[in-house]
Protein backbone atom coordinates (compact mmCIF):
# COMPACT_ATOMS: atom_id res chain seq x y z
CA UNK A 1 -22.37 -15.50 -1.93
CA UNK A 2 -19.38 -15.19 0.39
CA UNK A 3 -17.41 -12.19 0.51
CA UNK A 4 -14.46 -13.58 1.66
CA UNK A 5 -12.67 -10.09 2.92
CA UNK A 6 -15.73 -9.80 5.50
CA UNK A 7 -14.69 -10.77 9.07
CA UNK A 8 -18.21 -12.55 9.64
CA UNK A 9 -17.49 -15.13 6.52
CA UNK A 10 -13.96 -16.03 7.75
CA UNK A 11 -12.94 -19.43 8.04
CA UNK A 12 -12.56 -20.49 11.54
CA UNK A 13 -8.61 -21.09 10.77
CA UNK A 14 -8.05 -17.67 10.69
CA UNK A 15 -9.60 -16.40 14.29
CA UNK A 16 -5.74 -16.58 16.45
CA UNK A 17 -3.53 -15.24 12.91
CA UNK A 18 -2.49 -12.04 13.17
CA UNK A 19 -4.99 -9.27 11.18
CA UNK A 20 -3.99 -5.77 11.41
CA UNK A 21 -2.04 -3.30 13.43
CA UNK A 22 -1.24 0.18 13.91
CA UNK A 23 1.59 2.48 16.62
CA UNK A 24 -1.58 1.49 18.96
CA UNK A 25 -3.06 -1.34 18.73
CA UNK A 26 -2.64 -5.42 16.97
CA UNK A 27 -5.65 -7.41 16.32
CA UNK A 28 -6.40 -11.20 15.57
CA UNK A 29 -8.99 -11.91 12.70
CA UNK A 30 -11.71 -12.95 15.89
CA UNK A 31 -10.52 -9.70 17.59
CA UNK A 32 -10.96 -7.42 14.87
CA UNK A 33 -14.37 -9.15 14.14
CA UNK A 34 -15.46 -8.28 17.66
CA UNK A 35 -14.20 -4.54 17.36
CA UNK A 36 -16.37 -4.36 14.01
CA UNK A 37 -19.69 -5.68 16.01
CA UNK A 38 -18.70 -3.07 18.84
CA UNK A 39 -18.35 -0.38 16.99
CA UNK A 40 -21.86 -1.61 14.35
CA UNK A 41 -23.69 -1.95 17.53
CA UNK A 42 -23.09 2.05 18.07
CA UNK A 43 -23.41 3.03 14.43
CA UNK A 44 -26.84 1.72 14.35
CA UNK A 45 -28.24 3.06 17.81
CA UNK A 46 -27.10 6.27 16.06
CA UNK A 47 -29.22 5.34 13.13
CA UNK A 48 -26.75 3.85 10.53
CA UNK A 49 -28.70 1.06 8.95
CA UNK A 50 -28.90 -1.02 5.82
CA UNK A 51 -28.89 1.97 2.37
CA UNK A 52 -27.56 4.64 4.34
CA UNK A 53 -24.00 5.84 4.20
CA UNK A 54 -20.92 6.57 7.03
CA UNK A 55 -18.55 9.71 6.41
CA UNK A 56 -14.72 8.18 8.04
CA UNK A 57 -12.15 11.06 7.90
CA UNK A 58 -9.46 9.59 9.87
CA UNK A 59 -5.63 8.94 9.29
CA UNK A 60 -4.43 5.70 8.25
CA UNK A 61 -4.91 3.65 11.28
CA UNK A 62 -6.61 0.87 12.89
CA UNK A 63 -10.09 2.83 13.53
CA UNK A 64 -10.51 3.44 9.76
CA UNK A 65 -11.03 -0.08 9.05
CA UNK A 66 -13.07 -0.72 11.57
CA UNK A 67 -15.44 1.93 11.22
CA UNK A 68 -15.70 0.65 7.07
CA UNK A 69 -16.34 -2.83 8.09
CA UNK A 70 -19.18 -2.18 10.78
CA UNK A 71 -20.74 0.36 8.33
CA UNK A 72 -20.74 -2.91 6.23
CA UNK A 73 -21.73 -5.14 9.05
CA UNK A 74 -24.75 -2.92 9.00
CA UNK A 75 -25.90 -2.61 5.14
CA UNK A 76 -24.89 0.61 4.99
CA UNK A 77 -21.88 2.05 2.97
CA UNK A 78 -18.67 4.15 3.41
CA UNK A 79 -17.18 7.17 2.17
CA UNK A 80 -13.59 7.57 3.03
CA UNK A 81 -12.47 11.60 3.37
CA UNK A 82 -8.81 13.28 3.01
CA UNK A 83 -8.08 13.79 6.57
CA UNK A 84 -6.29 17.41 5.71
CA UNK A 85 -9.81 18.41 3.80
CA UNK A 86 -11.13 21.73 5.26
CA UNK A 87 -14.30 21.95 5.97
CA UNK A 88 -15.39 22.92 3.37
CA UNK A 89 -13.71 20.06 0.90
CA UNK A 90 -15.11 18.08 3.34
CA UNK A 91 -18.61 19.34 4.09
CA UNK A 92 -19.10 18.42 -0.12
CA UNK A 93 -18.77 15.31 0.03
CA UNK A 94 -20.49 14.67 3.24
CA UNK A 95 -23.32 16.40 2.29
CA UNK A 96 -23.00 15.01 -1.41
CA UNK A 97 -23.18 11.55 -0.32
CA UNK A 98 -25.79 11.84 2.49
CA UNK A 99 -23.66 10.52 5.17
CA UNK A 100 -25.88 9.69 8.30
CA UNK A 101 -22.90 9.56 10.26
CA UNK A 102 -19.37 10.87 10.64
CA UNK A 103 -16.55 9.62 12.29
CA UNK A 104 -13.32 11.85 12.50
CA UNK A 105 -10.83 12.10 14.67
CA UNK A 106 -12.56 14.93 16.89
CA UNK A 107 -15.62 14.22 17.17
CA UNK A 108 -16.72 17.35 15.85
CA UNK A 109 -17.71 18.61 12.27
CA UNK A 110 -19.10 22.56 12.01
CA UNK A 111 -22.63 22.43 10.74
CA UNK A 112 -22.43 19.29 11.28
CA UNK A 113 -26.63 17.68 10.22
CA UNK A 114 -25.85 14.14 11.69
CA UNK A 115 -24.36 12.17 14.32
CA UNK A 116 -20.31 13.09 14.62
CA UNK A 117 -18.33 9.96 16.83
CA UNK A 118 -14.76 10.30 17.66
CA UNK A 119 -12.24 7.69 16.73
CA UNK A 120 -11.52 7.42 20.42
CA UNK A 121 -14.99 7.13 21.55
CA UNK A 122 -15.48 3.92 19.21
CA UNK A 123 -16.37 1.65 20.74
CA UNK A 124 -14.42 -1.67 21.54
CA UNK A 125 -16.85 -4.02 23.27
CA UNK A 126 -20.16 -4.85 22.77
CA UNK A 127 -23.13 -3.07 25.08
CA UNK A 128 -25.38 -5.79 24.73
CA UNK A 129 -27.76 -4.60 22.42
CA UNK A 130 -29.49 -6.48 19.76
CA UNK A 131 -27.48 -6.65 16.23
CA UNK A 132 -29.18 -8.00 13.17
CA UNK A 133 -27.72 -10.85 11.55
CA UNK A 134 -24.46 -9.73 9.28
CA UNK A 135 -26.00 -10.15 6.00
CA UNK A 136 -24.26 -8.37 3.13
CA UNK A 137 -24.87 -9.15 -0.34
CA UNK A 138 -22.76 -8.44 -3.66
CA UNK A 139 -24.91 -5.71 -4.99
CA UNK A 140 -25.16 -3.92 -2.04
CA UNK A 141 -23.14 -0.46 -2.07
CA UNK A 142 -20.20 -0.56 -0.08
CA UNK A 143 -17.94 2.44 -0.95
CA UNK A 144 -18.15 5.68 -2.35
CA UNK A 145 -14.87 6.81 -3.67
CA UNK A 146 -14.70 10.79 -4.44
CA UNK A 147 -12.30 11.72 -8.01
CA UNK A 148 -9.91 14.09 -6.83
CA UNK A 149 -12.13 16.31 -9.40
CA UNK A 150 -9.27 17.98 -11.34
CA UNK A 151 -12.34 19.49 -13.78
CA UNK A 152 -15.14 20.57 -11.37
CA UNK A 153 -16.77 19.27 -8.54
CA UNK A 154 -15.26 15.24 -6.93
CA UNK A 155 -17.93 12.96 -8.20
CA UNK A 156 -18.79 9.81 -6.23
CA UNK A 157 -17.68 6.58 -7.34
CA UNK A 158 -20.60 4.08 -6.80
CA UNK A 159 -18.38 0.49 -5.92
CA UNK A 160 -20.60 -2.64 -4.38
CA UNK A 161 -19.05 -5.55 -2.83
CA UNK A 162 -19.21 -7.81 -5.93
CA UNK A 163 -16.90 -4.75 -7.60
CA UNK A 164 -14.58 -4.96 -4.32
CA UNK A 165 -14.29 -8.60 -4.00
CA UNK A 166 -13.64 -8.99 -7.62
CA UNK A 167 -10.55 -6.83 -7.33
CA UNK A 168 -9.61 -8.54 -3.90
CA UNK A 169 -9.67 -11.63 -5.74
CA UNK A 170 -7.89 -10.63 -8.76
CA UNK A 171 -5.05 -8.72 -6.88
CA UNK A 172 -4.35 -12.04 -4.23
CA UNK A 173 -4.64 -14.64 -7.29
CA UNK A 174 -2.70 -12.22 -9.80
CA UNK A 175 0.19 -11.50 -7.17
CA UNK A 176 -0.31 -14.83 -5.59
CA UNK A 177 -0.88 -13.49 -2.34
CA UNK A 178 -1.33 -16.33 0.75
CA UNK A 179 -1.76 -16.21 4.72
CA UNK A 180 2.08 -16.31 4.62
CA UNK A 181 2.43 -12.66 3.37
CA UNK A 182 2.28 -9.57 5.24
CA UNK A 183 1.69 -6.14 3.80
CA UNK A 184 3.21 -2.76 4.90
CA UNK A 185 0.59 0.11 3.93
CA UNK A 186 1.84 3.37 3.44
CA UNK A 187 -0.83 4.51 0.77
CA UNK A 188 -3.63 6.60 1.73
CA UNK A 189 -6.41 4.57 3.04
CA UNK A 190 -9.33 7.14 1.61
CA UNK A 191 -8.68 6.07 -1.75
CA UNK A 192 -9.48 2.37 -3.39
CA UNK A 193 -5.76 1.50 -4.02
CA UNK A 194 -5.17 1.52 -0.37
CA UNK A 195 -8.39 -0.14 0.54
CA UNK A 196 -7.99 -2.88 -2.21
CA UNK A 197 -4.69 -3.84 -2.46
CA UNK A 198 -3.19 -3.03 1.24
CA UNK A 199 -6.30 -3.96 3.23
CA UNK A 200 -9.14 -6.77 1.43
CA UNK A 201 -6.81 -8.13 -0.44
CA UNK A 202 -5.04 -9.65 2.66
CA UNK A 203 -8.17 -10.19 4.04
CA UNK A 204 -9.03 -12.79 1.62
CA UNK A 205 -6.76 -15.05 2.26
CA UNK A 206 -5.86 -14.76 6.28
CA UNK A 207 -2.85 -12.24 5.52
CA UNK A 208 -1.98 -9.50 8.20
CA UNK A 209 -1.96 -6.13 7.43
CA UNK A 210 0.89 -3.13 9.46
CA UNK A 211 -0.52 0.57 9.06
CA UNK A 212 1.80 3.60 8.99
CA UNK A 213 0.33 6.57 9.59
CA UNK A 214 2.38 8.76 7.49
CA UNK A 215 5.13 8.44 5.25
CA UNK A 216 8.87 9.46 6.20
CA UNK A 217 11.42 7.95 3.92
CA UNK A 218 14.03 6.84 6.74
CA UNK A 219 10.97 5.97 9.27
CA UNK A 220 9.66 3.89 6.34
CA UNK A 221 12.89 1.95 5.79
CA UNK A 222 12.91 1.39 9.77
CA UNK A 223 9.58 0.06 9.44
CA UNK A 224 10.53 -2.42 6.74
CA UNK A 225 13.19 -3.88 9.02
CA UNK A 226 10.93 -4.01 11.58
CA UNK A 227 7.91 -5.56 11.09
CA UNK A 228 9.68 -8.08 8.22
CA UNK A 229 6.69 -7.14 5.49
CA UNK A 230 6.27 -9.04 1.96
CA UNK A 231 5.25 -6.68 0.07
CA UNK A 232 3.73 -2.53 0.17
CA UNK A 233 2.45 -0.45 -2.68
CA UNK A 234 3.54 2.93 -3.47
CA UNK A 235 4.03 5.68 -5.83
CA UNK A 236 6.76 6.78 -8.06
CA UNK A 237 8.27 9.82 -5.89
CA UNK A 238 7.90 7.40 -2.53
CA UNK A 239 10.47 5.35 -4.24
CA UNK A 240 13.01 8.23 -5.58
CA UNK A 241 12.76 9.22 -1.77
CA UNK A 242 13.38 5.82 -0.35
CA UNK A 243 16.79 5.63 -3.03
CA UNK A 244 17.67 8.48 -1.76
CA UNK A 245 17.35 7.75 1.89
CA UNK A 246 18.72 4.61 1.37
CA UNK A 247 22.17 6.22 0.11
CA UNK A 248 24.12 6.41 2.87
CA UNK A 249 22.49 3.34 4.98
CA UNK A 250 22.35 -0.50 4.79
CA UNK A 251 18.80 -1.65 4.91
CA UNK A 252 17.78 -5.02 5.53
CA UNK A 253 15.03 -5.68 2.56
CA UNK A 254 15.16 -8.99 2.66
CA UNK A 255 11.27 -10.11 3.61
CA UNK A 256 10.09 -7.87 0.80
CA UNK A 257 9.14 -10.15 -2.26
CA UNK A 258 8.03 -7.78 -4.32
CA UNK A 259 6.43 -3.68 -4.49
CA UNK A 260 3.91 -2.92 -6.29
CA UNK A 261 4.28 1.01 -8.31
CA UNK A 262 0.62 3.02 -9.53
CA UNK A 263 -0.81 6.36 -9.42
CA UNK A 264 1.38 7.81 -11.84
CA UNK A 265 3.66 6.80 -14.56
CA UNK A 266 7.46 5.57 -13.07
CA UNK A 267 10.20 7.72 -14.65
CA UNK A 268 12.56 5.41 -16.58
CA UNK A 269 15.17 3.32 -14.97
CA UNK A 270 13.32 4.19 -11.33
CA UNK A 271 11.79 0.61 -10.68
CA UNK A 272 14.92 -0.80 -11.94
CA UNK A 273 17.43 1.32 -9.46
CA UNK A 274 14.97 0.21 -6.90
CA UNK A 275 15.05 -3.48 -7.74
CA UNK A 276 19.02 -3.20 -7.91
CA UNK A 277 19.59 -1.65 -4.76
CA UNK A 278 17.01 -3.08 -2.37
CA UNK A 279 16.96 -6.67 -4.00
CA UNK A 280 13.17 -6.90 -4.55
CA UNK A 281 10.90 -6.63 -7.60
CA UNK A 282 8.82 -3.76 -8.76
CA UNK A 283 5.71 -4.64 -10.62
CA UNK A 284 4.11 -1.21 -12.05
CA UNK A 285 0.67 -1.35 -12.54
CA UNK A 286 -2.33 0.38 -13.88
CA UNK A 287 -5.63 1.73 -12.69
CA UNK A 288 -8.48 4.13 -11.69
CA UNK A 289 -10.96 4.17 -9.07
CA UNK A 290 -13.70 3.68 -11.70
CA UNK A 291 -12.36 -0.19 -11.99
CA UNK A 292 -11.98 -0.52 -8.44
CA UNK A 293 -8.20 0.04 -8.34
CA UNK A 294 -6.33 -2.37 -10.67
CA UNK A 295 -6.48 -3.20 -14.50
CA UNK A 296 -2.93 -4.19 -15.62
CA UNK A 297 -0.21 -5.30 -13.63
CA UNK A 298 3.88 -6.38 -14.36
CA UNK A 299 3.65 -10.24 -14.01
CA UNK A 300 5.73 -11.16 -11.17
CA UNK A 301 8.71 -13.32 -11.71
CA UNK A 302 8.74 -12.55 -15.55
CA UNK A 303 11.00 -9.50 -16.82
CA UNK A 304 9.38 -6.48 -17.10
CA UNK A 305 8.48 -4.55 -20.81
CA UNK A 306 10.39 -0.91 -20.16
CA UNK A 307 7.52 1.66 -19.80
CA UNK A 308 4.69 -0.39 -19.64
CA UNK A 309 2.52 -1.00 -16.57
CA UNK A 310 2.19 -4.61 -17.64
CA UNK A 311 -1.20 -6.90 -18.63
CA UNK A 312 -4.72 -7.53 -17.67
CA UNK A 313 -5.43 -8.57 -14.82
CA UNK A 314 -7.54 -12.04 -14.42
CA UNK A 315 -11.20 -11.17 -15.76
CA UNK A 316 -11.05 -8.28 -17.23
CA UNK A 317 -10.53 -7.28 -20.73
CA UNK A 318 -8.34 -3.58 -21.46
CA UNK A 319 -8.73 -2.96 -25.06
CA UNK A 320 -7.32 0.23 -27.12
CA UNK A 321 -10.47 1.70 -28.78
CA UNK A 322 -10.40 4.74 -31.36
CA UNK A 323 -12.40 7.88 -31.84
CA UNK A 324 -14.95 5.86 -33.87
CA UNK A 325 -15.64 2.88 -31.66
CA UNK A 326 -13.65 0.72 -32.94
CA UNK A 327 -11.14 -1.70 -30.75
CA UNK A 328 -7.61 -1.19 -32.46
CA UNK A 329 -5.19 -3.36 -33.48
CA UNK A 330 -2.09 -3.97 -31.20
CA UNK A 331 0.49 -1.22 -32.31
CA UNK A 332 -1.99 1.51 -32.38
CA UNK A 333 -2.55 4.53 -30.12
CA UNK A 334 -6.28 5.13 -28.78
CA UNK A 335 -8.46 5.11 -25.64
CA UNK A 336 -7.89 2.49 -22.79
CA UNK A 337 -10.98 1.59 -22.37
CA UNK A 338 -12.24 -1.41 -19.43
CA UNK A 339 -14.86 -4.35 -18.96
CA UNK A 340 -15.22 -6.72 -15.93
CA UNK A 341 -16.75 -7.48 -12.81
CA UNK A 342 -14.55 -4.37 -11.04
CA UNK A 343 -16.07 -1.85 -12.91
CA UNK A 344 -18.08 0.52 -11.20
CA UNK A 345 -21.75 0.91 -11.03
CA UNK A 346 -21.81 4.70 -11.85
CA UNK A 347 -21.30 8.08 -10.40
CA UNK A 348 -23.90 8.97 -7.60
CA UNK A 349 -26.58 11.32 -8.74
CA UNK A 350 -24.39 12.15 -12.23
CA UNK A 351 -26.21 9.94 -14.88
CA UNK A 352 -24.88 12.66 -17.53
CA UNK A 353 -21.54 11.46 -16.55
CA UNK A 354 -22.10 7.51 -16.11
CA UNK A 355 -23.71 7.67 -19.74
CA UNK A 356 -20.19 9.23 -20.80
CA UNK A 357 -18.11 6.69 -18.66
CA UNK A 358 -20.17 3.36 -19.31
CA UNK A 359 -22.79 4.40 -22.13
CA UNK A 360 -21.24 1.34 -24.55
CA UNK A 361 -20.39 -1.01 -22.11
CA UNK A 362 -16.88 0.07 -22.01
CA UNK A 363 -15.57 2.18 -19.36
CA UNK A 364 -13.69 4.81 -20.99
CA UNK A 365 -10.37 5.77 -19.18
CA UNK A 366 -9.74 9.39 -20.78
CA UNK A 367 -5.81 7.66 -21.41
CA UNK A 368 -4.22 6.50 -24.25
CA UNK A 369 -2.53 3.83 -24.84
CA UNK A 370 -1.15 1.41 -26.83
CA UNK A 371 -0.93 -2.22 -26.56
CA UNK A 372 1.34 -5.29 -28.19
CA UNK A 373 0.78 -8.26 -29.35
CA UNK A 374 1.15 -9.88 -26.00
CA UNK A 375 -1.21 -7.39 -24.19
CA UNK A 376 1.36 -5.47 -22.29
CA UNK A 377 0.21 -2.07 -22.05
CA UNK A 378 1.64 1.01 -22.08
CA UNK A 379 0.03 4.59 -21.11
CA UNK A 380 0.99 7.60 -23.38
CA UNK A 381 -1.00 10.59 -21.62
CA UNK A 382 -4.39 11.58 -20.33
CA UNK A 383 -6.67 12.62 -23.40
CA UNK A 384 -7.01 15.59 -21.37
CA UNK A 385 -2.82 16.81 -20.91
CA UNK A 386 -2.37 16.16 -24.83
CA UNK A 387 -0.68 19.06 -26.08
CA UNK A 388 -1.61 20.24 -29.51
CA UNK A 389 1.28 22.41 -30.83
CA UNK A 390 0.76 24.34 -34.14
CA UNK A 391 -1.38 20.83 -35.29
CA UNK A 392 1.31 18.80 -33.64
CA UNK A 393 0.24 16.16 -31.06
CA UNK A 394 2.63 16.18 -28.06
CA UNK A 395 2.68 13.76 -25.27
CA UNK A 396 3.87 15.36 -21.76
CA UNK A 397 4.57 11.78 -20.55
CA UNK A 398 7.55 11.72 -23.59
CA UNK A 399 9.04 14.67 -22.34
CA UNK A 400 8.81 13.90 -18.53
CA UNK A 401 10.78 10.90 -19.06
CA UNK A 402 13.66 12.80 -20.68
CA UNK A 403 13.37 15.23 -18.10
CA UNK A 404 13.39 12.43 -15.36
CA UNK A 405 16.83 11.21 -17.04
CA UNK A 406 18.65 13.59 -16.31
CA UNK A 407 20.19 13.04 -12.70
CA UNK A 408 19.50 16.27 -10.75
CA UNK A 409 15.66 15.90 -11.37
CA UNK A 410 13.73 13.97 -8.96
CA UNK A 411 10.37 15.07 -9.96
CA UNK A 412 8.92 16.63 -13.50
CA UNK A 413 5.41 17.52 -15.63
CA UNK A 414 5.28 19.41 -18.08
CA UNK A 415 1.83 21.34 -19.03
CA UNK A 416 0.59 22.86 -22.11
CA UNK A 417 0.37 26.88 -21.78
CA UNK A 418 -1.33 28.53 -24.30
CA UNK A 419 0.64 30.36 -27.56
CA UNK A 420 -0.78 33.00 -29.59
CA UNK A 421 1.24 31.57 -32.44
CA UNK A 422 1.40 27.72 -31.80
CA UNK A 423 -2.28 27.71 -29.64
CA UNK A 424 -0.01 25.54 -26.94
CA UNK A 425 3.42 25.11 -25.92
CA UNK A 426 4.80 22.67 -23.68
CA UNK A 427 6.34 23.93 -19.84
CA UNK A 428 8.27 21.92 -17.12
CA UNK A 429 8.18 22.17 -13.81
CA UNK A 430 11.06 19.96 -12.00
CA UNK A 431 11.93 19.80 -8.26
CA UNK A 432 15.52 18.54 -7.76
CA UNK A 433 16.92 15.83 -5.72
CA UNK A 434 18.03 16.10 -2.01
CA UNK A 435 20.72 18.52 -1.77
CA UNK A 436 21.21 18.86 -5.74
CA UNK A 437 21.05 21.96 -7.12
CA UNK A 438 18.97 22.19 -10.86
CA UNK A 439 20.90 24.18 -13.61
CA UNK A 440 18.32 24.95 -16.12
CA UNK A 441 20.33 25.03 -18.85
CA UNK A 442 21.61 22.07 -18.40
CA UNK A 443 18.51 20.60 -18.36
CA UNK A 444 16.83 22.07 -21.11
CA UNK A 445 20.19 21.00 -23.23
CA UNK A 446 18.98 17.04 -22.58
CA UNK A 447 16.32 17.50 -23.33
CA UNK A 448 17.13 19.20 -26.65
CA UNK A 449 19.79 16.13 -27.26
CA UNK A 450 16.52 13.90 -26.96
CA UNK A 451 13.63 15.40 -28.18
CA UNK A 452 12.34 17.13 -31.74
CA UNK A 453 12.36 21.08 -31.63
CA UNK A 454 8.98 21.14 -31.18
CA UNK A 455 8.75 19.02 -27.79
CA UNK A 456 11.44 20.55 -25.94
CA UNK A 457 9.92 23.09 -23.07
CA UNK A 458 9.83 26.67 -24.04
CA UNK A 459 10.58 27.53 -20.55
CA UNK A 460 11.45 25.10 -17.01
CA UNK A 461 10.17 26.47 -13.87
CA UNK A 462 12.17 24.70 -10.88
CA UNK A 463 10.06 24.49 -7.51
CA UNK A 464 10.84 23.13 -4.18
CA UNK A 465 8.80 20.18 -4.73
CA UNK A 466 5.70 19.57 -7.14
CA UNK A 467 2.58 20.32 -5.92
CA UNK A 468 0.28 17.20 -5.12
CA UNK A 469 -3.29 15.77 -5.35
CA UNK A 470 -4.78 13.49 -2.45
CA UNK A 471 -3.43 10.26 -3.52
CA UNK A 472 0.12 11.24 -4.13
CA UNK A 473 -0.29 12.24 -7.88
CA UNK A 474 1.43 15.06 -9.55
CA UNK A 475 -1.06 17.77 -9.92
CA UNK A 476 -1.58 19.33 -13.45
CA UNK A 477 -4.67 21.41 -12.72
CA UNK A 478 -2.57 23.93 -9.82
CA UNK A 479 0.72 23.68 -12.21
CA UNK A 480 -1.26 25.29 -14.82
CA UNK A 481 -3.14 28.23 -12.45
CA UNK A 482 0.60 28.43 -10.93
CA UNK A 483 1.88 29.18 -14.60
CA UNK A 484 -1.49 31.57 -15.01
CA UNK A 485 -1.25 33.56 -12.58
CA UNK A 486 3.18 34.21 -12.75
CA UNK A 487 1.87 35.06 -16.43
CA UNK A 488 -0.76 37.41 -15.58
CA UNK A 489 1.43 39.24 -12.88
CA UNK A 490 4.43 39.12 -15.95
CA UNK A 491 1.86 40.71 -18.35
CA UNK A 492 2.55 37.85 -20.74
């Protein structure tokens, strides 16, 4: 079988297009296939072979993708790490996945129990030294994708190539990506979103890839006039920074077909203020690293269902299943639950928690949704953040998106806290917008206009900005110890 994102099963055609480029270097397709047998040849004289797996905890750049693609090249697999991990964070997962190899930007790793390379001491040309034949087949492990492990330790997300060029396949036919279009990645490049959509899916079909390290809303909007990109992927609060930035500038948008919008639920009206004022399309989309990125997805072209993150993508099937088993009826609220080639093979060394995840054939989300009649989608809550109020059921997503309406808000979650009388009452947490100030009243009064008695947040906490998990999502688990621990020092 051809994997069609591997440099080695390229068509010939592509060797002179452009491939991929960072601040320091731009490579052809034939040049980035020699950098991946350059740097292969060193991974395996420092004993990388075929079952074994390669730590890369780099920045997005250049390197990353070349050190993933000779760890291929070899058999072996990849782990991408957080670059801002400490040691520790780090040190887990290394040691968790049995990396044989680490490549970082330094070179060094404390305690380090196998080979550590720098990213500038890969190398770039070939020694001379025998290489096996490339040889990589679909069921052969090629990433291991760590949760950001909100409840206990990460666990490793077992993906193979046939998962991976599933979703490279579905992404490029689904958004109708060619060798004409030209992605601009912002997204982290450790996690599968990044990897799937920004990098292979490109790949496929002879597209060219621009890496930004970081992202800084006006250097961002630079770089769009810039390099001329099609399309980029991003999250919700990159594009409430990007309005912002953009209020007081003209930008020059026009390459950019269309975005793409995961991670986390888009406040409502966001995706439209961004199609208005930048003149490109928004399609919000749906996810988790256990399918290998991407389940649903906004059809491009066709106008977009308010709230939902859109349909299936081609070959899979997302169903709504209830508490008994059963797949539900459009209209009804239940379990997102997942089939197709993209789902993943398990989590490494956890069969407790594959069984869970996969035991019926159905990866189970821990979302609910509901679906209509036409299979667009749309994501209530994480089983998990439910909020049970005196026997109530309360969505946080609900009140977010009144709490997103009102215009000094720019970001908002809202946790449940536990209530002696009610067992759990819902909180907010908002960060304002650039040089807004929050009054809380105010607030609070909207959201009282909007939402029953019971829903509206006994109390609004306004921070700087919301804290943050590794890929850009709000995160729930240090909102909650943040509301602990002001309660325990309030004697509430």
């Amino acid at each position: 079988m051809s994997i069609d994102y591997l440099p080695w099963d390229r068509p010939a055609s592509f060797d002179d297009r452009p491939c991929v480029r960072d601040a320091k270097s731009s490579l052809t397709y034939a040049e980035f296939a020699e950098r991946v047998d350059a740097a292969a040849e060193q991974f395996a004289e420092l004993g990388v072979d075929a079952g074994s797996v390669v730590a890369i905890m780099l920045p997005n750049q250049v390197d990353l993708t070349v050190a993933m693609v000779a760890s291929w090249r070899l058999g072996a697999a990849a782990t991408p790490i957080n670059p801002v991990f400490t040691a520790s964070e780090a040190g887990y997962q290394i040691q968790d996945a049995k990396a044989r190899l680490i490549v970082n930007v330094s070179g060094q790793f404390a305690n380090a129990e196998c080979p550590v390379v720098a990213a500038d001491e890969l190398r770039t040309t070939r020694s001379g030294q025998a290489l096996p034949a490339a040889h990589t087949s679909p069921e052969d492990l090629a990433l291991l994708i760590y949760t950001s492990g909100s409840t206990g330790r990460p666990k490793g997300v077992m993906l193979d190539h046939a998962n991976l060029a599933a979703m490279a396949s579905m992404l490029a036919t689904f958004l109708g990506i060619t060798s004409e279009d030209h992605c601009l990645l912002i997204l982290p490049l450790f996690h599968v979103n990044a990897i799937c959509a920004s990098f292979l899916a490109p790949l496929t079909v002879g597209a060219q890839l621009t890496i930004l390290e970081r992202f800084r809303p006006t250097e961002f909007l630079d770089a769009i006039e810039k390099f001329r990109p099609t399309y980029f992927s991003a999250v919700p609060t990159i594009f409430s920074l990007m309005l912002a930035a953009a209020e007081n500038r003209e930008v020059d948008t026009s390459s950019v077909r269309f975005a793409g919008c995961g991670a986390a639920p888009a406040p409502v009206g966001l995706l439209d203020a961004v199609a208005e004022r930048f003149g490109f399309q928004v399609v919000e989309a749906y996810g988790l690293s256990e399918g290998t990125c991407g389940s649903t997805c906004g059809p491009l072209g066709a106008e977009q269902r308010p709230g939902s993150v859109g349909i299936a993508l081609p070959n899979q099937t997302v169903a709504i299943m209830g508490l008994d088993g059963r797949v539900l009826p459009p209209g009804e609220r239940g379990e997102v639950v997942i089939q197709g080639p993209n789902v993943m093979q398990g989590y490494l060394n956890n069969p407790d928690a594959t069984a869970d995840a996969l035991g019926d054939g159905w990866l189970h989300t821990g979302d609910v949704g509901v679906m209509d009649a036409d299979g667009y989608l749309w994501i209530v809550d994480r089983i998990k953040d439910m909020i049970i109020r005196g026997g109530e059921n309360l969505y946080p997503k609900e009140i977010e998106d009144v709490l997103y309406g009102h215009p000094s808000v720019l970001e908002a979650a809202v946790i449940g806290a536990p209530s002696e009388v009610y067992g759990e009452v819902p909180v907010a947490f908002v960060a304002g917008r650039p040089g807004v100030d929050i009054v809380v009243e105010e607030v609070l009064d909207t959201c009282r206009e909007h939402l029953t008695k019971i829903k509206v947040p006994v109390s609004l906490v306004v921070l700087e900005t919301l804290p943050k998990n590794p890929i850009g999502k709000i995160d729930k688990p240090r909102l909650r110890a943040l509301h602990a621990a002001a309660e325990a020092r309030s004697g509430g």
